[in-house]
PDB file of N, CA and C in Angstrom:
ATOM      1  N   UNK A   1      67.275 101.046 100.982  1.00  0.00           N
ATOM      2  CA  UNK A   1      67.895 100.030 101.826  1.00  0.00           C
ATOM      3  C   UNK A   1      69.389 100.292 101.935  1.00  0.00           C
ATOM      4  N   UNK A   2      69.926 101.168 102.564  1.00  0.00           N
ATOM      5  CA  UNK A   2      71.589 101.634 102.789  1.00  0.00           C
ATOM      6  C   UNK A   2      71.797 101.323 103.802  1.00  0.00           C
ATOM      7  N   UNK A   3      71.211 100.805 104.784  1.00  0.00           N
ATOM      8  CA  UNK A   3      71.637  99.887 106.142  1.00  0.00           C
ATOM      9  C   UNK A   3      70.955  98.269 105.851  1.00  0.00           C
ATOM     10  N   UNK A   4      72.338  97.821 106.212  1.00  0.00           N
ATOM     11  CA  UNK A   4      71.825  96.136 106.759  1.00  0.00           C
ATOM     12  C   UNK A   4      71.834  95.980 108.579  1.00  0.00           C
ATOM     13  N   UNK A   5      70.485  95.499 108.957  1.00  0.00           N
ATOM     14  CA  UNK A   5      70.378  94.851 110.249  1.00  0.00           C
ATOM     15  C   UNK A   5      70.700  93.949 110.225  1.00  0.00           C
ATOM     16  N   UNK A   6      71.439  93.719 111.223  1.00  0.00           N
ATOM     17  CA  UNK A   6      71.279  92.089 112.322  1.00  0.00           C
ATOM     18  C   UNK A   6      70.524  92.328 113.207  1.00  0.00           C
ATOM     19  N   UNK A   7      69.574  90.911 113.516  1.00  0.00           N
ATOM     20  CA  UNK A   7      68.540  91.337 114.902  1.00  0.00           C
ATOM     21  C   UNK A   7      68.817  89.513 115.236  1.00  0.00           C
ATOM     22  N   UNK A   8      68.846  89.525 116.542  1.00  0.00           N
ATOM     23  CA  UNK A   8      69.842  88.529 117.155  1.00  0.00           C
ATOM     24  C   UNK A   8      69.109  88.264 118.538  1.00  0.00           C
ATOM     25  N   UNK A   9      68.700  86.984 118.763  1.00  0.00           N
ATOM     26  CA  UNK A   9      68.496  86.530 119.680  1.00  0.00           C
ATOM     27  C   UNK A   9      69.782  86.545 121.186  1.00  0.00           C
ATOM     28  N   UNK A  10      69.815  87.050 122.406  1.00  0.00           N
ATOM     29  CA  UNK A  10      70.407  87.232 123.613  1.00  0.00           C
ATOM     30  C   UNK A  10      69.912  87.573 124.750  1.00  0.00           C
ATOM     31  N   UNK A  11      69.978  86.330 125.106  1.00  0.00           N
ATOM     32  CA  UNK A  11      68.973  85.502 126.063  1.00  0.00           C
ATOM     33  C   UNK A  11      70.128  85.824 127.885  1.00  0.00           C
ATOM     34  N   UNK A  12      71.352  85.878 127.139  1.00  0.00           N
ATOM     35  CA  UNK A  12      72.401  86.048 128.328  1.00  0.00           C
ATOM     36  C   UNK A  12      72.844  87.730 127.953  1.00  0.00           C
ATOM     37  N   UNK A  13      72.415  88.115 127.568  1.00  0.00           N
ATOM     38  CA  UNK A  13      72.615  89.700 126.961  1.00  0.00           C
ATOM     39  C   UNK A  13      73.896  89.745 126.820  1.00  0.00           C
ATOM     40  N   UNK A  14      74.877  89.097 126.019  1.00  0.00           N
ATOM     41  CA  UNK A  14      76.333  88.840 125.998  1.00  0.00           C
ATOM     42  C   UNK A  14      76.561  90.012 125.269  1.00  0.00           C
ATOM     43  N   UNK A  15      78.199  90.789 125.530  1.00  0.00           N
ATOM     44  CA  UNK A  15      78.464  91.678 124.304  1.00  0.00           C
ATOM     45  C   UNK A  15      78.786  90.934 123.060  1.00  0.00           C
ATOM     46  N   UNK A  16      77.867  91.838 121.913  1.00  0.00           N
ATOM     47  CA  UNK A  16      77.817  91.348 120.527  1.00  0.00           C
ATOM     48  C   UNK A  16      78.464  92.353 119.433  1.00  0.00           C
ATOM     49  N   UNK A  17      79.448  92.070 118.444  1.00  0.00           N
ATOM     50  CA  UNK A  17      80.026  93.339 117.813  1.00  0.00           C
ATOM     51  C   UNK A  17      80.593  92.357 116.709  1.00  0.00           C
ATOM     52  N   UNK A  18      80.696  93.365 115.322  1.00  0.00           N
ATOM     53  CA  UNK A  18      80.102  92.838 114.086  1.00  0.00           C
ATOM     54  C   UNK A  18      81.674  93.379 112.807  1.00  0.00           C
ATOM     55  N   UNK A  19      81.858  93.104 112.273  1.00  0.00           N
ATOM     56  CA  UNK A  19      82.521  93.619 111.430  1.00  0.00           C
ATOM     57  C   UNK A  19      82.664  93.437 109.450  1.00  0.00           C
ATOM     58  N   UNK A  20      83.056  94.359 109.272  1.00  0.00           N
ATOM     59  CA  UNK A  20      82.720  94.081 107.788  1.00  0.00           C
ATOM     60  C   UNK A  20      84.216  94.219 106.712  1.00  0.00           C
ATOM     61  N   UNK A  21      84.308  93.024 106.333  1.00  0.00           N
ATOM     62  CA  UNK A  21      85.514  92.941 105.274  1.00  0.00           C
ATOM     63  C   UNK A  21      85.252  93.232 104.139  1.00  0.00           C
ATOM     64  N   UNK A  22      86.126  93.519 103.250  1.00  0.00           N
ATOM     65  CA  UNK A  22      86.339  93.155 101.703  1.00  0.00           C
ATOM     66  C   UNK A  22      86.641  91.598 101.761  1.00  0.00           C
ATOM     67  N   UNK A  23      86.485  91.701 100.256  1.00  0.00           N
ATOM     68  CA  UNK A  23      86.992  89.652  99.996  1.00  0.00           C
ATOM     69  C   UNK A  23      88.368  88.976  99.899  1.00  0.00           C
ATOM     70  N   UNK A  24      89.481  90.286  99.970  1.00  0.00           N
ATOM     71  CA  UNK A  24      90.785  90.030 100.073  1.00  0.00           C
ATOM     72  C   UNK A  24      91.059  90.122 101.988  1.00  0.00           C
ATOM     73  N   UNK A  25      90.087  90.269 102.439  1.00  0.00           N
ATOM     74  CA  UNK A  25      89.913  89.791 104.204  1.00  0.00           C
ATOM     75  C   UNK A  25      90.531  91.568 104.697  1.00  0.00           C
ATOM     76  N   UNK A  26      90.205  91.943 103.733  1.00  0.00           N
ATOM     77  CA  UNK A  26      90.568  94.058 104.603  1.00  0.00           C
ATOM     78  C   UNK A  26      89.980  94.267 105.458  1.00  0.00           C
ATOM     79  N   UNK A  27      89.812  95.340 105.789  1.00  0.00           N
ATOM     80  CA  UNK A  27      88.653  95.681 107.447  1.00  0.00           C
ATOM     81  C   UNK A  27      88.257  96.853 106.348  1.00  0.00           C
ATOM     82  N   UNK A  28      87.088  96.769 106.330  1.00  0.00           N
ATOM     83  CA  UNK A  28      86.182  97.888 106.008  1.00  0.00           C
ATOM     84  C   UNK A  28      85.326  98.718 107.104  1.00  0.00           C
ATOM     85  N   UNK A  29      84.324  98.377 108.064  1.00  0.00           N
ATOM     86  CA  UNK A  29      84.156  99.115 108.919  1.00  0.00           C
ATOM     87  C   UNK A  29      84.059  98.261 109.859  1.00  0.00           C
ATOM     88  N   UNK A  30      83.662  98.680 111.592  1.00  0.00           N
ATOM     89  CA  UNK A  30      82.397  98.126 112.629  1.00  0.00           C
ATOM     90  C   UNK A  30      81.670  98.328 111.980  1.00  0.00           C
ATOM     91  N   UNK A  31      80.817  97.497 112.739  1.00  0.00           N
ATOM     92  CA  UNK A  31      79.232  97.454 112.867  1.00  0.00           C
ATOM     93  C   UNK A  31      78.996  98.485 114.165  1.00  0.00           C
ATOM     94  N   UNK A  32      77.676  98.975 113.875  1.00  0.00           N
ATOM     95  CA  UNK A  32      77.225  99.974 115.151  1.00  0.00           C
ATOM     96  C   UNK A  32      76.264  99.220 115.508  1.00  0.00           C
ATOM     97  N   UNK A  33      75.770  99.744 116.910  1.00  0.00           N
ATOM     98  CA  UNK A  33      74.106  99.457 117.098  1.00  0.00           C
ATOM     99  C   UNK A  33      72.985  99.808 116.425  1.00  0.00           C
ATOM    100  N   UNK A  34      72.619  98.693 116.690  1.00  0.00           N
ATOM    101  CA  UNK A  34      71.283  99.035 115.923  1.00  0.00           C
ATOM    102  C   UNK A  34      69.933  99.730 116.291  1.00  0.00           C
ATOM    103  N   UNK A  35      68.686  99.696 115.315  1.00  0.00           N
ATOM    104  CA  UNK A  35      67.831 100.590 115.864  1.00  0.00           C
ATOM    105  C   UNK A  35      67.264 100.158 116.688  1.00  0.00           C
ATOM    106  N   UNK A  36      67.278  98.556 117.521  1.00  0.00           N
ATOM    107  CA  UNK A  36      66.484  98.382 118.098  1.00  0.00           C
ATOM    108  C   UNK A  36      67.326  97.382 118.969  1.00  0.00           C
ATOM    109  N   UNK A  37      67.097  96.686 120.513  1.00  0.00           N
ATOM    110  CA  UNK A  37      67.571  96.024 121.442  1.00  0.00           C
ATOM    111  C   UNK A  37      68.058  94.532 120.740  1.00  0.00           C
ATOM    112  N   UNK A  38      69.268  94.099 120.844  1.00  0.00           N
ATOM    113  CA  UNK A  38      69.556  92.958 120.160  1.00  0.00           C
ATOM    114  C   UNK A  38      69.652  93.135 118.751  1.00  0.00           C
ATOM    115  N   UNK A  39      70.258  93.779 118.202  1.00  0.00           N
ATOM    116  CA  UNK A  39      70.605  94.465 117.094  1.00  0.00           C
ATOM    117  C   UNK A  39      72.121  95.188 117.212  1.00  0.00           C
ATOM    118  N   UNK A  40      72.519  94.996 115.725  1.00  0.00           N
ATOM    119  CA  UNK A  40      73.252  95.493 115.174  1.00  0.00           C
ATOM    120  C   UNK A  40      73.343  95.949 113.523  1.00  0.00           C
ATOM    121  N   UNK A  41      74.115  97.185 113.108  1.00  0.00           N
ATOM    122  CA  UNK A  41      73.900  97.610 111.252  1.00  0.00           C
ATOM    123  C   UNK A  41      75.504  98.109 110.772  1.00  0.00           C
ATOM    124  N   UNK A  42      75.086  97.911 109.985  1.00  0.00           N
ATOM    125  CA  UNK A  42      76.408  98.818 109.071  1.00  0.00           C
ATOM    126  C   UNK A  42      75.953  99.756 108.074  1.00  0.00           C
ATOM    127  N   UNK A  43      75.973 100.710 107.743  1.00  0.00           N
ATOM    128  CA  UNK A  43      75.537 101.619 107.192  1.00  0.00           C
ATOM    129  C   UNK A  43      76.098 101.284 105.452  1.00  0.00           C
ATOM    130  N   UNK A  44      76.362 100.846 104.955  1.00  0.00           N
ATOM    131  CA  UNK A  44      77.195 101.177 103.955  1.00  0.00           C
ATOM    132  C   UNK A  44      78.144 101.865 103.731  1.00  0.00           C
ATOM    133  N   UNK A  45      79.035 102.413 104.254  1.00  0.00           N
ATOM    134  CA  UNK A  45      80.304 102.974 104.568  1.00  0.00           C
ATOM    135  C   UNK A  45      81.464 102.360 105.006  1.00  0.00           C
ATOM    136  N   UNK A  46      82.374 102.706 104.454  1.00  0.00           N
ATOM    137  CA  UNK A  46      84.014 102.972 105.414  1.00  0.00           C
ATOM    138  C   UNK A  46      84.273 104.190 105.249  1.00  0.00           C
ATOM    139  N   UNK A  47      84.708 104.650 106.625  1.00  0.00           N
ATOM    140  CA  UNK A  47      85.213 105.857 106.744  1.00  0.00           C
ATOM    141  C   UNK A  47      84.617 107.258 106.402  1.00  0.00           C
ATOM    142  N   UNK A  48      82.815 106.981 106.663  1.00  0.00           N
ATOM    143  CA  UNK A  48      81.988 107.508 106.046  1.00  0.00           C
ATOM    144  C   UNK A  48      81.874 108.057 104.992  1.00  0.00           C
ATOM    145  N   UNK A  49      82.113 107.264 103.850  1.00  0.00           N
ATOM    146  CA  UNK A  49      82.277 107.394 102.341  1.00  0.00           C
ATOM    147  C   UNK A  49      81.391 105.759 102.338  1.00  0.00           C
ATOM    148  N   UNK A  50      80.529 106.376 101.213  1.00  0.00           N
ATOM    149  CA  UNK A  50      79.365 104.881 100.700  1.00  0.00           C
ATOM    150  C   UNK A  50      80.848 103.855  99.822  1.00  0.00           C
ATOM    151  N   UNK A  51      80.642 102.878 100.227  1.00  0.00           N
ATOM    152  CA  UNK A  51      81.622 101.794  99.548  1.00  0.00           C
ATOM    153  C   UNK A  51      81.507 101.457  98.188  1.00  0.00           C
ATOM    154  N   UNK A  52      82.167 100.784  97.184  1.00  0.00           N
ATOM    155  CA  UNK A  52      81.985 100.508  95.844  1.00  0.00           C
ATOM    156  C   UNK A  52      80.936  99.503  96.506  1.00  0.00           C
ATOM    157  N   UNK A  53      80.215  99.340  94.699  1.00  0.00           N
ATOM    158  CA  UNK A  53      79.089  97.932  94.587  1.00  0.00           C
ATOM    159  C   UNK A  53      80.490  96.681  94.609  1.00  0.00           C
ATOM    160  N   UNK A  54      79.901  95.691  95.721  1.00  0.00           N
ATOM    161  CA  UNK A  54      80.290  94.329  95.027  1.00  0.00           C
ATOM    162  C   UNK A  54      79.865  93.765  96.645  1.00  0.00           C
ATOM    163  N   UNK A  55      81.197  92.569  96.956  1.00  0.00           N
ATOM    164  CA  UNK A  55      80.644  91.376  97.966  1.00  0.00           C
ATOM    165  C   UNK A  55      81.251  91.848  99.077  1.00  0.00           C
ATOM    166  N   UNK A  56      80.694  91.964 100.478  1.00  0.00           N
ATOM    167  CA  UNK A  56      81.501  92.141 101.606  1.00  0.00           C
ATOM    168  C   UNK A  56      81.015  90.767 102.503  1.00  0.00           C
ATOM    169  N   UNK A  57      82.176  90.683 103.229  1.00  0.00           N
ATOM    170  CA  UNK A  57      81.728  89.727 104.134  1.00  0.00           C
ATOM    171  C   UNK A  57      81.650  90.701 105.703  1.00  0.00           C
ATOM    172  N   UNK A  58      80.816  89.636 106.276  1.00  0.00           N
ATOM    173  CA  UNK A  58      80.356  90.500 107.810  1.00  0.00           C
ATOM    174  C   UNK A  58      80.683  89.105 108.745  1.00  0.00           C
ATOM    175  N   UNK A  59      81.348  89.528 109.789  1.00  0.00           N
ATOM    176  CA  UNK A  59      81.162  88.783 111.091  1.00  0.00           C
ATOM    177  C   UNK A  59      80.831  89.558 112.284  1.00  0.00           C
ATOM    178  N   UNK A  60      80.419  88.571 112.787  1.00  0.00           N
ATOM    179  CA  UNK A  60      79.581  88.437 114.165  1.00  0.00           C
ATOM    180  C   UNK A  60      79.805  88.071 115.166  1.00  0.00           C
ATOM    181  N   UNK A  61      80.389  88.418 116.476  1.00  0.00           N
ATOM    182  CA  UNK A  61      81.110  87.683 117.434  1.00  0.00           C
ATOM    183  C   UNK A  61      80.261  87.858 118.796  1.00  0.00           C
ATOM    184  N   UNK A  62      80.106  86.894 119.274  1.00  0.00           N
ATOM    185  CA  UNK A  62      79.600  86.406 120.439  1.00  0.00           C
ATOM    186  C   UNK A  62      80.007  86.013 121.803  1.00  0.00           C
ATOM    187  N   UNK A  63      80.281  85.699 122.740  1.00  0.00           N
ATOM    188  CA  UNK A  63      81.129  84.996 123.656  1.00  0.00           C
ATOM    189  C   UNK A  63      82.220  84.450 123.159  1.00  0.00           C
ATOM    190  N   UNK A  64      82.445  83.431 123.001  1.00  0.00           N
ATOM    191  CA  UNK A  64      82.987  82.431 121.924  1.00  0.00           C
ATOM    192  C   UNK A  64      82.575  82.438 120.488  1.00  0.00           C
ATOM    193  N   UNK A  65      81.456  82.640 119.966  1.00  0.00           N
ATOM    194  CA  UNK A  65      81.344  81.929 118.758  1.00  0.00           C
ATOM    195  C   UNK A  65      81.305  83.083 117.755  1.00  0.00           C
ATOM    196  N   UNK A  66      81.545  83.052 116.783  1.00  0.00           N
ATOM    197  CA  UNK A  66      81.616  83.884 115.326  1.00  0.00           C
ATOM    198  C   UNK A  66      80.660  83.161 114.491  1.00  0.00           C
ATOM    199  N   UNK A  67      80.031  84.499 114.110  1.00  0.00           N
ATOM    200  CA  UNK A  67      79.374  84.019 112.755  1.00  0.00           C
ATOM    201  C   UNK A  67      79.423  84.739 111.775  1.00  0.00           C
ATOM    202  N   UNK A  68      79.567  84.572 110.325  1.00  0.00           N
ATOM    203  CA  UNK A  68      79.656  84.788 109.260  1.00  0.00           C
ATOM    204  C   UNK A  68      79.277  84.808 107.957  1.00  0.00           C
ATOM    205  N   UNK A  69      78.946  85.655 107.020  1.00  0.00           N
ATOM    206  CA  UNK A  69      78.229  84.953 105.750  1.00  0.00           C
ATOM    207  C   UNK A  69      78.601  86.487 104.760  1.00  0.00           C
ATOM    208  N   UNK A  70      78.030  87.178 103.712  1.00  0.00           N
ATOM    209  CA  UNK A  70      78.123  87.969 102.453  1.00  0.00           C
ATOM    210  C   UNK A  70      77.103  88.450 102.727  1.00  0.00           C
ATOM    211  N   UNK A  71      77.292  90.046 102.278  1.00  0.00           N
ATOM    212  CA  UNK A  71      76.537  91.025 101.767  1.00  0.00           C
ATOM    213  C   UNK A  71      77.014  91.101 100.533  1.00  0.00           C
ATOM    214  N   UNK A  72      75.765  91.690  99.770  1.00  0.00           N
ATOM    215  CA  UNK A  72      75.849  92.676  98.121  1.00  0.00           C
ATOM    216  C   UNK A  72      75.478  93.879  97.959  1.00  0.00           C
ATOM    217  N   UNK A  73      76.836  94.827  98.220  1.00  0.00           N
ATOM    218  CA  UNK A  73      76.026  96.206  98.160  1.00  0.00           C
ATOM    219  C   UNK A  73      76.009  96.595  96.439  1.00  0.00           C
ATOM    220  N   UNK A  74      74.972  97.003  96.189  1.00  0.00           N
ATOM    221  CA  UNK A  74      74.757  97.468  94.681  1.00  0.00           C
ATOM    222  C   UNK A  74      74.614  99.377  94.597  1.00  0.00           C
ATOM    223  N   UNK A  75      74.911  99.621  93.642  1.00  0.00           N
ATOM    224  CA  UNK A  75      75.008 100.844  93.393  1.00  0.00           C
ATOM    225  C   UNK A  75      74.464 101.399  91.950  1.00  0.00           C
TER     226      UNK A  75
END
């Protein structure tokens, strides 16, 4: 499991694009597309180097709206 999906309902096919912090609010990577329509992943990487284990946060942006919540990458 070295990729996390998002799979996302878009009903107005809006552009959707994702990003992934550290917990001191850094930019660690984008998000890319995903493997499948209405989707998006992050590979486990910044800067294509696998990241330390611990908490990242990911957002999600929509038209207007953001969404947000934690990953745990373990190692």
């Amino acid at each position: 499991n070295d990729t996390a999906v998002f799979v996302f309902d878009n009903p107005l096919d809006s552009l959707v694009s994702g990003d992934i912090y550290d917990l001191r609010g850094g930019f660690v990577a984008a998000m890319a597309a995903g493997p499948i329509k209405n989707s998006i992943q992050w590979d486990g990487k910044a800067g294509g180097r696998p990241v330390p284990a611990g908490i990242y946060v990911y957002v999600i942006r929509a038209e207007e709206k953001q969404h947000t919540g934690t990953l745990v990458v373990i190692r």
